[in-house]
Protein backbone atom coordinates (compact mmCIF):
# COMPACT_ATOMS: atom_id res chain seq x y z
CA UNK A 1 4.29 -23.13 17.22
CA UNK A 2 6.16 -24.48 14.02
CA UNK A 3 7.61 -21.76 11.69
CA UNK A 4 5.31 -22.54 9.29
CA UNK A 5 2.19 -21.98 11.72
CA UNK A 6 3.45 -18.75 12.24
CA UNK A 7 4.16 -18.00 8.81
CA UNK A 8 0.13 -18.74 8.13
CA UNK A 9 -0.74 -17.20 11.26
CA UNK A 10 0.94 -13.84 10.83
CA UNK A 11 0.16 -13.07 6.48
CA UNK A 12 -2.47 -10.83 6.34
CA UNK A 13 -4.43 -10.31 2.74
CA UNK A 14 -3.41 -6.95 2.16
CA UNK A 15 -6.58 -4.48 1.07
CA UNK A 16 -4.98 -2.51 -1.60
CA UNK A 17 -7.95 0.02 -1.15
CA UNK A 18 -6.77 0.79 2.20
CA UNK A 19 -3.09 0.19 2.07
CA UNK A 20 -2.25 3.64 1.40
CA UNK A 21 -3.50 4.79 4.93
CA UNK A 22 -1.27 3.23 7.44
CA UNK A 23 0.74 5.08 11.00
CA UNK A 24 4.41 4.38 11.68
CA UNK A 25 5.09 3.09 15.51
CA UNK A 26 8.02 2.41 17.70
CA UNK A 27 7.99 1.71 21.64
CA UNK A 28 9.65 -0.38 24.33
CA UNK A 29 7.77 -3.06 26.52
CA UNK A 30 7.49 -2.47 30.62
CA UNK A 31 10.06 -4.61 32.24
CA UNK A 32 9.42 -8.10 32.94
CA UNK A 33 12.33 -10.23 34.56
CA UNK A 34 14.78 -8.01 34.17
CA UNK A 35 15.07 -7.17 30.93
CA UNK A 36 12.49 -4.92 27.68
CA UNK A 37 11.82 -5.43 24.06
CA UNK A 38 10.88 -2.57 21.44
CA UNK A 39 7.90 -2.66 19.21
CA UNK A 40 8.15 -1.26 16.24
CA UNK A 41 6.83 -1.25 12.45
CA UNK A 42 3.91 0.29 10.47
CA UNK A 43 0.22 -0.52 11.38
CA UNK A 44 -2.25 -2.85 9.08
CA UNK A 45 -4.41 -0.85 6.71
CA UNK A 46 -7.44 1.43 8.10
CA UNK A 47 -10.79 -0.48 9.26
CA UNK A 48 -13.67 1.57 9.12
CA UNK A 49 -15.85 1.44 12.00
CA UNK A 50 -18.80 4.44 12.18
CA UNK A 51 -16.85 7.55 11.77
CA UNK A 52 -13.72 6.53 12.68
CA UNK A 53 -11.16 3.48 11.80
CA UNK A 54 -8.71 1.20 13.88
CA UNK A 55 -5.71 0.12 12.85
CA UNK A 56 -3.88 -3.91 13.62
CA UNK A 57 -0.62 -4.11 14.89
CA UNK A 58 0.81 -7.45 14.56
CA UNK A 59 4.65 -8.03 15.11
CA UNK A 60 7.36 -9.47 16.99
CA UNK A 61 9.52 -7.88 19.73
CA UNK A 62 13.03 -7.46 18.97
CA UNK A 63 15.02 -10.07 20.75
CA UNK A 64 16.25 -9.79 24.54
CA UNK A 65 19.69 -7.94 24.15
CA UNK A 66 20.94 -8.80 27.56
CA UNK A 67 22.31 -12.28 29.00
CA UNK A 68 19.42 -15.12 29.14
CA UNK A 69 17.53 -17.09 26.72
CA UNK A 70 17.18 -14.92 23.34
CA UNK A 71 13.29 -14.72 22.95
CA UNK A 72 11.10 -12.85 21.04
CA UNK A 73 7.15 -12.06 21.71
CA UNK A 74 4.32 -11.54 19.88
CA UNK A 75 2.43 -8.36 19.86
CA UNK A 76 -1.24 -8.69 18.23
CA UNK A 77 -3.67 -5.60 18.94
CA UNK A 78 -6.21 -3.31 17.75
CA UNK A 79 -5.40 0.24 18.20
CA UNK A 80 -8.00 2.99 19.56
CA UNK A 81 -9.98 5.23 17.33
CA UNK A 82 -8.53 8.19 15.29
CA UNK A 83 -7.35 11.57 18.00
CA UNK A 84 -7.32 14.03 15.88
CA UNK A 85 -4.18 16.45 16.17
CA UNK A 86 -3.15 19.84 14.75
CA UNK A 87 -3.17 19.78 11.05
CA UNK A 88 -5.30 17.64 10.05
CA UNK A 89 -3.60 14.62 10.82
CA UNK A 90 -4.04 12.01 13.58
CA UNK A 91 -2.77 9.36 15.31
CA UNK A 92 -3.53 6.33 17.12
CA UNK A 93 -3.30 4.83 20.91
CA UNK A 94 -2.64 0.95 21.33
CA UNK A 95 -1.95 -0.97 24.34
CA UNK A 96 -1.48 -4.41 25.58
CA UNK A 97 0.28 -7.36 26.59
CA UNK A 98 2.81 -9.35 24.46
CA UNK A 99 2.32 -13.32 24.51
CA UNK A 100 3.92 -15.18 27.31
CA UNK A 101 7.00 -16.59 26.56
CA UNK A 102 9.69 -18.00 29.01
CA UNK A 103 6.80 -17.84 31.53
CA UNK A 104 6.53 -14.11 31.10
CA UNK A 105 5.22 -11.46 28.86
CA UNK A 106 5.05 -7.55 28.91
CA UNK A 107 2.87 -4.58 28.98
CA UNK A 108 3.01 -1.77 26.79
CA UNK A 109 0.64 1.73 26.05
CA UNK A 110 1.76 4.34 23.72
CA UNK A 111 0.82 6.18 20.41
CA UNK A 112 1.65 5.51 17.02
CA UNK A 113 3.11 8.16 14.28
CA UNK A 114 0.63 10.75 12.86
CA UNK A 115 -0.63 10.63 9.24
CA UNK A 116 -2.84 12.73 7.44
CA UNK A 117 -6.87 12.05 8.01
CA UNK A 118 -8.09 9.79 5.40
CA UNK A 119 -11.58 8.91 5.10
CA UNK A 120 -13.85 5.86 3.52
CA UNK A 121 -15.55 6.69 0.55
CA UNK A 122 -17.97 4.45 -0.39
CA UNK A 123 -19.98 5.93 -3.03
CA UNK A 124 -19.60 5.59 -7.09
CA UNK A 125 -18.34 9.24 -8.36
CA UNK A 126 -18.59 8.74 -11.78
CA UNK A 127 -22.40 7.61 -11.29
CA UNK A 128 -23.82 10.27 -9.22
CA UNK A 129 -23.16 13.43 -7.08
CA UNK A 130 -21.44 12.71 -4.04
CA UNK A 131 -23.24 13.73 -0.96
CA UNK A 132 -20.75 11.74 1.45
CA UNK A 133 -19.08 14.07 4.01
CA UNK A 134 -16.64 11.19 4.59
CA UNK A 135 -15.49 11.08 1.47
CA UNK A 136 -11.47 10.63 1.15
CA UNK A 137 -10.96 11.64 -2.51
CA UNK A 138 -10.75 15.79 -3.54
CA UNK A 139 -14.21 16.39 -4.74
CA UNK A 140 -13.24 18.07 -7.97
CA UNK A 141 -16.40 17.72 -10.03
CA UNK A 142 -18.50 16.00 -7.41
CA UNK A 143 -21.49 18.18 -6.33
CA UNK A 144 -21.34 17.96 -2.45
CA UNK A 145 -24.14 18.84 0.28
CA UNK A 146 -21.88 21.19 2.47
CA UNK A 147 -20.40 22.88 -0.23
């Protein structure tokens, strides 16, 4: 894959909206031939899916630190639902399989960073009551149901 390719392939529009709401991650790859990789970075934006959102990861592997080819792999995944954790925050599980490169690739499961719970909010304020639970903003002024 040319540089550019990958360049095309790997910018994501970013969704201001939801770029506030993001989890932190860092993990090392199962061995494969000897050698591991670490994953690390901050997730894509929240997508809203029901009552919960997913997050995309989509980076590259550091680089093989020991002898052989220096190689990188790509790691392009959807993380679980939100897991709610002790106050109010939550975090995310993601696993998978890195691309094959140098006719191998590696596994990986772990968790990423918690952040506080942040919730889609779909509904014009400024026109109406709110009668969202979901709602992600502080309510001040908005007359809610389960108030």
């Amino acid at each position: 894959m040319s540089e550019e390719t990958q360049r095309q392939h790997y910018y994501v529009e970013t969704d201001y909206e939801n770029i506030e709401h993001n989890h932190a991650f860092i993990t090392i790859v199962d061995v494969a031939c000897d050698h591991q990789h670490g994953i690390l970075g901050t997730t894509g934006p929240a997508i809203y899916s029901g009552h919960s959102h997913f997050h995309r990861i989509c980076v590259l592997t550091t680089s093989d630190p020991k002898g052989g080819p220096i190689h990188w792999h790509i790691v392009d995944v959807v993380t679980g639902p939100a897991i709610e954790v002790a106050g109010d925050e939550h975090t995310h599980q993601f696993c998978g399989e890195t691309s094959c490169v140098l006719g191998h690739a590696h596994s990986f499961n772990s968790t990423t960073d918690t952040a506080p719970e942040k919730k889609k909010c779909d509904c014009d304020h400024k026109e109406k009551d709110c009668d969202h639970k979901d709602c992600d903003h502080d309510h001040k002024g908005c007359k809610r149901e389960d108030d």
